[in-house]
PDB file of N, CA and C in Angstrom:
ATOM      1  N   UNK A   1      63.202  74.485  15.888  1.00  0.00           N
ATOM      2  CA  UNK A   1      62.666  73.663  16.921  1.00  0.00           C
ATOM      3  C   UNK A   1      63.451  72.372  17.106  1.00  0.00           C
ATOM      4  N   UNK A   2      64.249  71.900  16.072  1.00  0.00           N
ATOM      5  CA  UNK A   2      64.954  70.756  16.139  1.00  0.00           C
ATOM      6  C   UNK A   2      66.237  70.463  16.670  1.00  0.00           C
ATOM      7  N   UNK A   3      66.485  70.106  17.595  1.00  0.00           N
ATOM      8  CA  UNK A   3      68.004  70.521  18.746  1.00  0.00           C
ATOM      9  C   UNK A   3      68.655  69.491  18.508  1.00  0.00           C
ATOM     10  N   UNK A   4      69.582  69.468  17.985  1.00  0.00           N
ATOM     11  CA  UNK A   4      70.408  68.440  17.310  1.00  0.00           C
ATOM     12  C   UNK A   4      71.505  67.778  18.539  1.00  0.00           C
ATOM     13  N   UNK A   5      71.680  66.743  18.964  1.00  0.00           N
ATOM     14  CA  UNK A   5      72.737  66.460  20.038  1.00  0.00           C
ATOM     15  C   UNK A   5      73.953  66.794  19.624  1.00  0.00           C
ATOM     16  N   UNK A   6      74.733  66.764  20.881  1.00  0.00           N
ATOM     17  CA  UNK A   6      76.068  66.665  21.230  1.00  0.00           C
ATOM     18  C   UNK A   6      76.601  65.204  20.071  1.00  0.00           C
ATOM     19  N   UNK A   7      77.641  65.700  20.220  1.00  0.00           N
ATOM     20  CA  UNK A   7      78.693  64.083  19.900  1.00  0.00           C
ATOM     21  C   UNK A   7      79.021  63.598  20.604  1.00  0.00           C
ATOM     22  N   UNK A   8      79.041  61.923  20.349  1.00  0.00           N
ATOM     23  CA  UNK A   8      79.100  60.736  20.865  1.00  0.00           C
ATOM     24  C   UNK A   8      79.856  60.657  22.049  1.00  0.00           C
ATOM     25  N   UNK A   9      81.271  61.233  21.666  1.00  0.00           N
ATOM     26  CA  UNK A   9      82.395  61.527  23.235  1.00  0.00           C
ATOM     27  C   UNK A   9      81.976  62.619  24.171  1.00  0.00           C
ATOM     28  N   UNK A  10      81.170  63.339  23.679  1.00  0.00           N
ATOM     29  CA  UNK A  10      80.962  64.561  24.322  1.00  0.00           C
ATOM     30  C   UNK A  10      79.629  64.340  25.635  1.00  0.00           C
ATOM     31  N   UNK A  11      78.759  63.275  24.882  1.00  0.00           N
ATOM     32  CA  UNK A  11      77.865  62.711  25.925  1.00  0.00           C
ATOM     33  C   UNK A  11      78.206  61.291  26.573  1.00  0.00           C
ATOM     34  N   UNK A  12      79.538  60.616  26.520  1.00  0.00           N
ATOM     35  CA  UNK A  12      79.844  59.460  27.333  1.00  0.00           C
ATOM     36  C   UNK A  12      80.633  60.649  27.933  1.00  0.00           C
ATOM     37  N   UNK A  13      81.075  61.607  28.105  1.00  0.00           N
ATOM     38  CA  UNK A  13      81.801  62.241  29.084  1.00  0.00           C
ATOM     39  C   UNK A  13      81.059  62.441  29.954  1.00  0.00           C
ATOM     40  N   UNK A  14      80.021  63.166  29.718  1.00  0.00           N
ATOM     41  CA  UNK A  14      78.896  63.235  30.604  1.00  0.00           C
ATOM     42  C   UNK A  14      78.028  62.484  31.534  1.00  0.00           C
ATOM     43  N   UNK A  15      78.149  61.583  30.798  1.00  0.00           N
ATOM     44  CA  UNK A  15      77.403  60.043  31.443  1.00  0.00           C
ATOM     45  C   UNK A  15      78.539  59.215  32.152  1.00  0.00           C
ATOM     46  N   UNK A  16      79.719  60.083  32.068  1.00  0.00           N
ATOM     47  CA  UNK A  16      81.405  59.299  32.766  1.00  0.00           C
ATOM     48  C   UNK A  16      81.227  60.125  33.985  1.00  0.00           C
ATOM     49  N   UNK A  17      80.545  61.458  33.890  1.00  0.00           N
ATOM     50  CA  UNK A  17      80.812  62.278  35.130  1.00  0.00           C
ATOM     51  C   UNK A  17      79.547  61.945  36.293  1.00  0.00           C
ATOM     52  N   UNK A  18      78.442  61.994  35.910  1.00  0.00           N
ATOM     53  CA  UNK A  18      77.360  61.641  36.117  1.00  0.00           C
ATOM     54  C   UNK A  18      77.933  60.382  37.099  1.00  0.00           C
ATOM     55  N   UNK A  19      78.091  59.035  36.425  1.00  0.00           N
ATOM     56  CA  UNK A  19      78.456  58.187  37.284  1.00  0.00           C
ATOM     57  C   UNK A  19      79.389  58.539  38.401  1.00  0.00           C
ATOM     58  N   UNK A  20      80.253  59.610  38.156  1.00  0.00           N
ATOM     59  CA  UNK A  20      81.256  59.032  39.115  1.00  0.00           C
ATOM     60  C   UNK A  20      80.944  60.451  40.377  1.00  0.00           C
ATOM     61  N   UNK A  21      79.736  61.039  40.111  1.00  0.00           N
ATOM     62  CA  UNK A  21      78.781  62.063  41.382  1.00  0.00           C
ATOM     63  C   UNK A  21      78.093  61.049  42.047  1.00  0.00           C
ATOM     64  N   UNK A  22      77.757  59.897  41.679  1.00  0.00           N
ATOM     65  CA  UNK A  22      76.751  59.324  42.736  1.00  0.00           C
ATOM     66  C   UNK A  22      77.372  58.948  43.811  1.00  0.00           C
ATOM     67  N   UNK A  23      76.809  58.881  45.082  1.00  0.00           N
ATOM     68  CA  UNK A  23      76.892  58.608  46.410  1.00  0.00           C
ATOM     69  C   UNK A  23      77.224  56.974  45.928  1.00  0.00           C
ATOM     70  N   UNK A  24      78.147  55.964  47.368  1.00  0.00           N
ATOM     71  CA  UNK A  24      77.773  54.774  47.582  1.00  0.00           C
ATOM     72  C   UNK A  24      76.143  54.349  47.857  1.00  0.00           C
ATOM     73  N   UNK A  25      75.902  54.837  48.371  1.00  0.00           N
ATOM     74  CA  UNK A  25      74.757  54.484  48.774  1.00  0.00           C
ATOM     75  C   UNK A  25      73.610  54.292  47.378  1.00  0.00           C
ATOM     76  N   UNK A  26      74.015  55.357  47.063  1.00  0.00           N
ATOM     77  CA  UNK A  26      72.430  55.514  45.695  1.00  0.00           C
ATOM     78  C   UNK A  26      73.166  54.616  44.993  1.00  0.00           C
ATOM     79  N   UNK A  27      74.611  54.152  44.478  1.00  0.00           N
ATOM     80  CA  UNK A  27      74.756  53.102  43.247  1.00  0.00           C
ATOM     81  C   UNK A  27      74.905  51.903  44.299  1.00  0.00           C
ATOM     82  N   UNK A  28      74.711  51.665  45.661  1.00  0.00           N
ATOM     83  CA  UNK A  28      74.363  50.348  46.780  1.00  0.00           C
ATOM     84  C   UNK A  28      73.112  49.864  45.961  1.00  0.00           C
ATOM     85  N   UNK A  29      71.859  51.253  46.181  1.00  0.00           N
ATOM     86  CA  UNK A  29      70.569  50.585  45.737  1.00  0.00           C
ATOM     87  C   UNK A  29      70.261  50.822  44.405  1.00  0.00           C
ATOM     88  N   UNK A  30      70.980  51.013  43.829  1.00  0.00           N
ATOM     89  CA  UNK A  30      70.903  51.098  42.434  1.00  0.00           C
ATOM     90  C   UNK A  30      71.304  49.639  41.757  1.00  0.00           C
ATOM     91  N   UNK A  31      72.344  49.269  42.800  1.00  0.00           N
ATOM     92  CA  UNK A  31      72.785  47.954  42.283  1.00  0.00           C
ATOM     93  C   UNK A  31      71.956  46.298  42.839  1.00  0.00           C
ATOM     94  N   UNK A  32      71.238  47.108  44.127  1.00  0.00           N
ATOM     95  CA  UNK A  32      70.494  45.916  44.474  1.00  0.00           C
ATOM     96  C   UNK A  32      69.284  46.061  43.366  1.00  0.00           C
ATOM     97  N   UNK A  33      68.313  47.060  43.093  1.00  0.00           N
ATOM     98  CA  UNK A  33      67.325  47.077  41.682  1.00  0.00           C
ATOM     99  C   UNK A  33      67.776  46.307  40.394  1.00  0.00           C
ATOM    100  N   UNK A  34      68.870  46.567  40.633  1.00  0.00           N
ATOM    101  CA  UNK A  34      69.494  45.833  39.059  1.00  0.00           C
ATOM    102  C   UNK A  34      69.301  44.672  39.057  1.00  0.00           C
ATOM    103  N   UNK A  35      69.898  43.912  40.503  1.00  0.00           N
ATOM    104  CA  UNK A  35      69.896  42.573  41.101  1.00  0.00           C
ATOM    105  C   UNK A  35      68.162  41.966  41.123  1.00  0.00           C
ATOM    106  N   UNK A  36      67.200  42.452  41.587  1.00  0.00           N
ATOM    107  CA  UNK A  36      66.244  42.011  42.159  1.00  0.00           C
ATOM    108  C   UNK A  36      65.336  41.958  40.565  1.00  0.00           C
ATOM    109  N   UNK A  37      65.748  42.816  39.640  1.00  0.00           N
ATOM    110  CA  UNK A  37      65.250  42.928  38.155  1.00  0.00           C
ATOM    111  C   UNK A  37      65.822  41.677  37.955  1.00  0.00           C
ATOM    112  N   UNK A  38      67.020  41.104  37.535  1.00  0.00           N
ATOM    113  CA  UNK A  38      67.688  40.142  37.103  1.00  0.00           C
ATOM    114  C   UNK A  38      66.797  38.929  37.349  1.00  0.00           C
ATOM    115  N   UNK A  39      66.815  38.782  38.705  1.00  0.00           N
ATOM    116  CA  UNK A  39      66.084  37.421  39.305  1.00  0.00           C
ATOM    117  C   UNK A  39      64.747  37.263  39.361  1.00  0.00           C
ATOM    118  N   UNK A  40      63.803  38.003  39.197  1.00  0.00           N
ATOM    119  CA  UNK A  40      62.648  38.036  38.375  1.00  0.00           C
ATOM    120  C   UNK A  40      62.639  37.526  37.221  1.00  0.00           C
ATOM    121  N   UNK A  41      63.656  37.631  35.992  1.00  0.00           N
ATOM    122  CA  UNK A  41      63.514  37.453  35.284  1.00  0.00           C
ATOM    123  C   UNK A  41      63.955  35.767  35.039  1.00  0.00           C
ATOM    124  N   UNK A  42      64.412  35.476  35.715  1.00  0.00           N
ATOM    125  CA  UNK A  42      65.272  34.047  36.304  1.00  0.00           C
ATOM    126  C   UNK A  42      64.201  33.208  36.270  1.00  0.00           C
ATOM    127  N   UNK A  43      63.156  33.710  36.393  1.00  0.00           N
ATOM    128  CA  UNK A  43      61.603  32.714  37.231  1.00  0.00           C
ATOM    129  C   UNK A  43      61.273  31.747  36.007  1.00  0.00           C
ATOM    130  N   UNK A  44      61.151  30.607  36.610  1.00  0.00           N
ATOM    131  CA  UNK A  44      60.176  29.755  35.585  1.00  0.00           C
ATOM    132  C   UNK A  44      59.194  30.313  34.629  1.00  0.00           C
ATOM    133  N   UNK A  45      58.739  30.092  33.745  1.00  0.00           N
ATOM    134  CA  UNK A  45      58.447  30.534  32.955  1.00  0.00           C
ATOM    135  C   UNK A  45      57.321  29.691  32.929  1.00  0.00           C
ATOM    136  N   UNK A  46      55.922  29.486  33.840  1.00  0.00           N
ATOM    137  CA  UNK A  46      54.776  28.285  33.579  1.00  0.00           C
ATOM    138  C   UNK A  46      54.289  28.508  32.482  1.00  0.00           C
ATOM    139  N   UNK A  47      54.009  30.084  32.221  1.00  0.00           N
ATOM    140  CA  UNK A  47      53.019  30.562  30.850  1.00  0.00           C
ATOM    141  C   UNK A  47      53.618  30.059  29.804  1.00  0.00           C
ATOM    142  N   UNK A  48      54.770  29.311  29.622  1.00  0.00           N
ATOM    143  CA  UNK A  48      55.355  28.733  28.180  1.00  0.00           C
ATOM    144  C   UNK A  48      55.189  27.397  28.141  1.00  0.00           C
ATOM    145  N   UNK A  49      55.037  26.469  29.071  1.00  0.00           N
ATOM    146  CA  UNK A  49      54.512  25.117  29.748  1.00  0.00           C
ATOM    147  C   UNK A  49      53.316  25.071  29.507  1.00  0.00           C
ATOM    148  N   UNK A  50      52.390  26.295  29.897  1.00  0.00           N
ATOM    149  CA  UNK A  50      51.021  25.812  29.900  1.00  0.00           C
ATOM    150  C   UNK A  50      50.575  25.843  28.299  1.00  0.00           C
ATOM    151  N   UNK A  51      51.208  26.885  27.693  1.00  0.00           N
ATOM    152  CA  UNK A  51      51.266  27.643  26.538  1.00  0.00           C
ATOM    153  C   UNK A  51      51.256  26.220  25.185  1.00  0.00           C
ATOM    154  N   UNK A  52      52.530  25.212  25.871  1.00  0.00           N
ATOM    155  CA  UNK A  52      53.203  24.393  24.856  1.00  0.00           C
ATOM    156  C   UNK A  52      52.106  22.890  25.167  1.00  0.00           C
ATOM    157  N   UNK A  53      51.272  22.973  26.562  1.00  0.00           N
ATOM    158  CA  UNK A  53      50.099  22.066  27.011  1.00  0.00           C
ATOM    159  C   UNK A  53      49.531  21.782  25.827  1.00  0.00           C
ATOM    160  N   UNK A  54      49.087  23.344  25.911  1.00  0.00           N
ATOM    161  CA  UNK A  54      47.252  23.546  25.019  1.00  0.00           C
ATOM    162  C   UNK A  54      47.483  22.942  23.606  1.00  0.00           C
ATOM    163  N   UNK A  55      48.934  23.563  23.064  1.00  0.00           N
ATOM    164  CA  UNK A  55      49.376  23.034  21.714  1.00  0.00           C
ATOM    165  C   UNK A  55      49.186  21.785  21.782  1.00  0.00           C
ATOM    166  N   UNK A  56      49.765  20.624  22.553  1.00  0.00           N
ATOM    167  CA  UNK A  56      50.122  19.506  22.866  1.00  0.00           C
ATOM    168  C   UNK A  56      48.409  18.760  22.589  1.00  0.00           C
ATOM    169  N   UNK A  57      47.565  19.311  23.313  1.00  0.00           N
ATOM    170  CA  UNK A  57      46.654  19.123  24.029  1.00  0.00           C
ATOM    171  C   UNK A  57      45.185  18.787  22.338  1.00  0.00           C
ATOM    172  N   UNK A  58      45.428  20.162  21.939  1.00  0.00           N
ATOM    173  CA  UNK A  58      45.004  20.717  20.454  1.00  0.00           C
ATOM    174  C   UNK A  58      45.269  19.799  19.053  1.00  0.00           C
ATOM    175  N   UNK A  59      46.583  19.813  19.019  1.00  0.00           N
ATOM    176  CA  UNK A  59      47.166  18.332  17.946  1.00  0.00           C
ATOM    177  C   UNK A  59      46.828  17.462  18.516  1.00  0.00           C
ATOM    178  N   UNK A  60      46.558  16.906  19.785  1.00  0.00           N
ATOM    179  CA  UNK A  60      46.065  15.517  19.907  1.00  0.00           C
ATOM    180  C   UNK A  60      44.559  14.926  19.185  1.00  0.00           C
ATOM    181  N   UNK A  61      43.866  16.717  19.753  1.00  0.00           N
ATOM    182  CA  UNK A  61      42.386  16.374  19.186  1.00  0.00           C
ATOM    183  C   UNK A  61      42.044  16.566  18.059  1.00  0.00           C
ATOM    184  N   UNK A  62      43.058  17.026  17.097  1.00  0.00           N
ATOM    185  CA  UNK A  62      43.022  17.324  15.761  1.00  0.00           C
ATOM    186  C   UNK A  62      43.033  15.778  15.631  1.00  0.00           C
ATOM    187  N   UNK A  63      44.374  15.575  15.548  1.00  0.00           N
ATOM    188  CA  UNK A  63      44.833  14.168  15.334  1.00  0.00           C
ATOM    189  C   UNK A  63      43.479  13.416  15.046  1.00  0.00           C
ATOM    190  N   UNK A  64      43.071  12.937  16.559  1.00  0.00           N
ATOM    191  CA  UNK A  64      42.115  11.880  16.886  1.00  0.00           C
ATOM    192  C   UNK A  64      40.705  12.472  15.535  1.00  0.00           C
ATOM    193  N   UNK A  65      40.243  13.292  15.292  1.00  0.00           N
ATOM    194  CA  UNK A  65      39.087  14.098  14.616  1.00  0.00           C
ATOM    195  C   UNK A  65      39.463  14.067  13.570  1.00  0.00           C
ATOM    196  N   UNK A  66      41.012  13.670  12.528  1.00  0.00           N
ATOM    197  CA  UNK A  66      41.412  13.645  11.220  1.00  0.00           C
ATOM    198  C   UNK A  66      40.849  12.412  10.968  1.00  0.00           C
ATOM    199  N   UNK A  67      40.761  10.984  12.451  1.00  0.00           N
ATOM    200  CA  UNK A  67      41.771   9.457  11.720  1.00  0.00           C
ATOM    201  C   UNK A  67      40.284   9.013  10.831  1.00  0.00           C
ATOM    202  N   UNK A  68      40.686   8.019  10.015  1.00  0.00           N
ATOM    203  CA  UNK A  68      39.529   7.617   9.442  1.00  0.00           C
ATOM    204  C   UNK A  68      38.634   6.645  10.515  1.00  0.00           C
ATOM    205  N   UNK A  69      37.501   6.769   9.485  1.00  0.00           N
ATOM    206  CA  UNK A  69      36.618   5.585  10.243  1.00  0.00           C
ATOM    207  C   UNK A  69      36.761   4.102  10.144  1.00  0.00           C
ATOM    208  N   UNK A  70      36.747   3.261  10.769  1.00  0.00           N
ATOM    209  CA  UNK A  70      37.427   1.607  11.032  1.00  0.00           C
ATOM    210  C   UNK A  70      36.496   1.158   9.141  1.00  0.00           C
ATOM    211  N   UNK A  71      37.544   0.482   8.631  1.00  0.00           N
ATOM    212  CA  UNK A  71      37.215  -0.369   7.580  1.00  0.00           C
ATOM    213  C   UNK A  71      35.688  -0.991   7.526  1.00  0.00           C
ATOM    214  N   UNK A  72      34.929  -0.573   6.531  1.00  0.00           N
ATOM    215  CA  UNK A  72      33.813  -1.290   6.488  1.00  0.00           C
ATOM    216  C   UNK A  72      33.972  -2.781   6.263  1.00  0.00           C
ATOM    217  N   UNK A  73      34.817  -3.415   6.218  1.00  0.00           N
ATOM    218  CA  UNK A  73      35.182  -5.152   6.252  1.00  0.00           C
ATOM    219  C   UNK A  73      34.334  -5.885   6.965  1.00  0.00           C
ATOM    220  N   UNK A  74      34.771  -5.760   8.196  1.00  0.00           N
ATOM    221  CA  UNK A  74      34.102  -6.240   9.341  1.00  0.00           C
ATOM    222  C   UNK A  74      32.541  -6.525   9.444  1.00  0.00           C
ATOM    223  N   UNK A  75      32.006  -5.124   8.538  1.00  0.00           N
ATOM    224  CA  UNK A  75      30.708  -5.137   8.850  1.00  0.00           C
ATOM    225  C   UNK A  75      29.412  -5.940   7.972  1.00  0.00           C
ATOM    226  N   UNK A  76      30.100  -6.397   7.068  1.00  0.00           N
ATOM    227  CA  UNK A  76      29.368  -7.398   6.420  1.00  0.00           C
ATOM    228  C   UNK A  76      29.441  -8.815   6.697  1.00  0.00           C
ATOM    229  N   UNK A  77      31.097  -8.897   7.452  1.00  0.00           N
ATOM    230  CA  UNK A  77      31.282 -10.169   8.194  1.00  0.00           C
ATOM    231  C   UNK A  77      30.106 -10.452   9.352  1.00  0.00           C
ATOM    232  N   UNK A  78      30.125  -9.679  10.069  1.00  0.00           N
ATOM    233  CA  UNK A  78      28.717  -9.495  10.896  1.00  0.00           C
ATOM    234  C   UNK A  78      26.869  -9.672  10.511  1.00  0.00           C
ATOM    235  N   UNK A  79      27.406  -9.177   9.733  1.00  0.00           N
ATOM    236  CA  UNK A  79      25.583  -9.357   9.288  1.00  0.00           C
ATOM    237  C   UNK A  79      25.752 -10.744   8.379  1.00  0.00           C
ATOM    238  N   UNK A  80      26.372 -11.258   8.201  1.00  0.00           N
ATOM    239  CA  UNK A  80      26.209 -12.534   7.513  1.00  0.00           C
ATOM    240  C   UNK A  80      26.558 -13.507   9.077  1.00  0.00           C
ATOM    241  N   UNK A  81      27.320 -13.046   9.886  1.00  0.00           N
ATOM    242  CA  UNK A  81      26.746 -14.516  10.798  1.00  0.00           C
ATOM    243  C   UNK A  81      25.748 -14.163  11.535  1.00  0.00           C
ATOM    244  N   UNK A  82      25.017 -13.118  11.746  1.00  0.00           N
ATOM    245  CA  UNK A  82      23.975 -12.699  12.005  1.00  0.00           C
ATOM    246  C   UNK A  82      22.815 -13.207  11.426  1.00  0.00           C
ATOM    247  N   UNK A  83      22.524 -13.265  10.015  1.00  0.00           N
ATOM    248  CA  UNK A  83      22.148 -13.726   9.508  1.00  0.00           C
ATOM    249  C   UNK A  83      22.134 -15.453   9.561  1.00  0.00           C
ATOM    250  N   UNK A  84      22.858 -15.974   9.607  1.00  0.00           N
ATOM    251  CA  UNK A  84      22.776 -17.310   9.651  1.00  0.00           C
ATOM    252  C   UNK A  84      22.866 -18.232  10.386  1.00  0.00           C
ATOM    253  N   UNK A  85      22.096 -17.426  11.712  1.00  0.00           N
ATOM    254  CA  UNK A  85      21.500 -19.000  12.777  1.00  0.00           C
ATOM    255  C   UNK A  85      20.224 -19.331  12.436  1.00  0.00           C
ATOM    256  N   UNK A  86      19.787 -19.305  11.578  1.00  0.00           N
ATOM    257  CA  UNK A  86      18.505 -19.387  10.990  1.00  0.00           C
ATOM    258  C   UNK A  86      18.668 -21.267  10.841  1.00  0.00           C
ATOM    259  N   UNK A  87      20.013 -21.539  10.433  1.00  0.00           N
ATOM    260  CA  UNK A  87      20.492 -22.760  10.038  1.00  0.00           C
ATOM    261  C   UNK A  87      20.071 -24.029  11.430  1.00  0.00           C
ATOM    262  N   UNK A  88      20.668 -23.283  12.727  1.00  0.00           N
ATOM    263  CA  UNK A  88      20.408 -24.031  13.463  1.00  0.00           C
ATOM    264  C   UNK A  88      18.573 -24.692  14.091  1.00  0.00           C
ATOM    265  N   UNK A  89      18.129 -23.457  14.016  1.00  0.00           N
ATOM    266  CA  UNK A  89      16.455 -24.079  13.919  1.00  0.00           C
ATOM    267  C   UNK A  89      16.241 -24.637  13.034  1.00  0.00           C
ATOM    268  N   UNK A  90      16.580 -25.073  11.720  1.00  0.00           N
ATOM    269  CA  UNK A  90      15.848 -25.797  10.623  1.00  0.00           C
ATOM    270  C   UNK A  90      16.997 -27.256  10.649  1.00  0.00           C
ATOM    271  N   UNK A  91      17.711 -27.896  11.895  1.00  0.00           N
ATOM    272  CA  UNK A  91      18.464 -28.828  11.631  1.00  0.00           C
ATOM    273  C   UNK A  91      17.535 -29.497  12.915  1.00  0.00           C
ATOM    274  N   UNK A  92      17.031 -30.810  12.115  1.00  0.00           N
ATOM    275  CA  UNK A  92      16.401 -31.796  13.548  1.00  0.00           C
ATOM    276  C   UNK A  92      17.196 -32.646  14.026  1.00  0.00           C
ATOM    277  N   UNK A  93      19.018 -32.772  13.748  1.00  0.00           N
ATOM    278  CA  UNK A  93      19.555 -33.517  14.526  1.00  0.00           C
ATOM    279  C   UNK A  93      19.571 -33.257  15.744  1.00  0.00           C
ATOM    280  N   UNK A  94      19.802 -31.673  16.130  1.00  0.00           N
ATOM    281  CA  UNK A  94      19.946 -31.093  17.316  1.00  0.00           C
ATOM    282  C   UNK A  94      18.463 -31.249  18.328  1.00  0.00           C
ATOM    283  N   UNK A  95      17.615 -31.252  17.585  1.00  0.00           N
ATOM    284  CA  UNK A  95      16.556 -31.758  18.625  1.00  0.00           C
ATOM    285  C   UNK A  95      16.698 -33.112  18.971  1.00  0.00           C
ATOM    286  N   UNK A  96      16.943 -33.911  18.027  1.00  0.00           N
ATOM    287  CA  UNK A  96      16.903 -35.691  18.420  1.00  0.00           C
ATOM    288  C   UNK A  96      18.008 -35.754  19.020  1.00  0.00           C
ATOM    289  N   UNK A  97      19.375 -35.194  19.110  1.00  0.00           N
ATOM    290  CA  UNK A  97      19.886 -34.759  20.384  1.00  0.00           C
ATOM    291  C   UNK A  97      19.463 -34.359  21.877  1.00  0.00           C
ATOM    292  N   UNK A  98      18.847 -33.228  21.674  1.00  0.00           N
ATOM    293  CA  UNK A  98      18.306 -32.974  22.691  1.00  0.00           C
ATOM    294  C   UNK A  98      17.577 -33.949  23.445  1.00  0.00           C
ATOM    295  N   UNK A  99      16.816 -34.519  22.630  1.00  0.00           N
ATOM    296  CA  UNK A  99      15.678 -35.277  23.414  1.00  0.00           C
ATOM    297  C   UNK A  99      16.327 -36.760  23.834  1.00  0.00           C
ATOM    298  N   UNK A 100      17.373 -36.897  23.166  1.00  0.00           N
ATOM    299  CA  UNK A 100      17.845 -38.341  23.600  1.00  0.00           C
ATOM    300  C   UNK A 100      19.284 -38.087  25.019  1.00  0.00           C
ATOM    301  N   UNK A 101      19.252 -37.264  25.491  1.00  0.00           N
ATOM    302  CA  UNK A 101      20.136 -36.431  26.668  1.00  0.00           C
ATOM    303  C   UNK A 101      19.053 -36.159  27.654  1.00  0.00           C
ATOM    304  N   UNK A 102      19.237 -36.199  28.727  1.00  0.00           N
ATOM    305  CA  UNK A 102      18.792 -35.271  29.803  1.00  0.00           C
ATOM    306  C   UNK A 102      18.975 -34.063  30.152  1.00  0.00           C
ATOM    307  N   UNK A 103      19.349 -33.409  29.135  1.00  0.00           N
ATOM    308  CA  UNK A 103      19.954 -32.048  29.370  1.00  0.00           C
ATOM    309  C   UNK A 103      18.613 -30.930  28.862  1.00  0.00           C
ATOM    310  N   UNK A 104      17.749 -31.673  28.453  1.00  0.00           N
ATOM    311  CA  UNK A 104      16.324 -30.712  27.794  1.00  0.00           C
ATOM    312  C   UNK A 104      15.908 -30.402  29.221  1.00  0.00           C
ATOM    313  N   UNK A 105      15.538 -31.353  29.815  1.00  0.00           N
ATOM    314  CA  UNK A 105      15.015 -31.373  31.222  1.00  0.00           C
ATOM    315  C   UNK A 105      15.187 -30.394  31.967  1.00  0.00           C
ATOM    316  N   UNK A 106      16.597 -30.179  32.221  1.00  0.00           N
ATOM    317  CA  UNK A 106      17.329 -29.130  33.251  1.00  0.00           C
ATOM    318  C   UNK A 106      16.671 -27.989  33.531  1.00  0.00           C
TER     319      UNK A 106
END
């Protein structure tokens, strides 16, 4: 069942004769197919653009979702001046200020 080929020269002879039976015409449009294959393939390529987006797009939001959270420093700085206008109601210069100005009035 197993049909073993020809040798190598024996089938470019063949494929030498083959070519040289075709009409102008059939290797005309044989050669414009070749052509019109080529330049298809020529085309921008968006699906590798959009492709290299999403990547782009993906590491950004990794990125941003790795960074740490802002230094707890800050946040005790805050609650301590938060804490301490308590100072200004318990000082009566600022009232005997006040009251010696016309600016209580307003």
């Amino acid at each position: 069942m197993s049909r073993t080929l020809p040798p190598d020269d024996q089938l470019h002879a063949l494929h030498q004769q083959a070519v040289e039976s075709l009409s102008p015409a059939v290797l005309a449009r044989l050669r414009a197919a070749r052509h019109a294959s080529a330049a298809s393939r020529r085309r921008p390529a968006w699906w590798l653009a959009t492709a290299l987006a999403g990547v782009a797009a993906l590491g950004i939001g990794v990125n941003l979702q790795m960074r740490a959270p802002p230094s707890p420093g800050i946040a005790p700085m805050v609650a301590a001046l938060e804490a301490d206008t308590g100072t200004l109601d318990e000082n009566p210069d600022l009232y005997l200020w006040l009251a010696s100005t016309d600016l209580a009035m307003e």
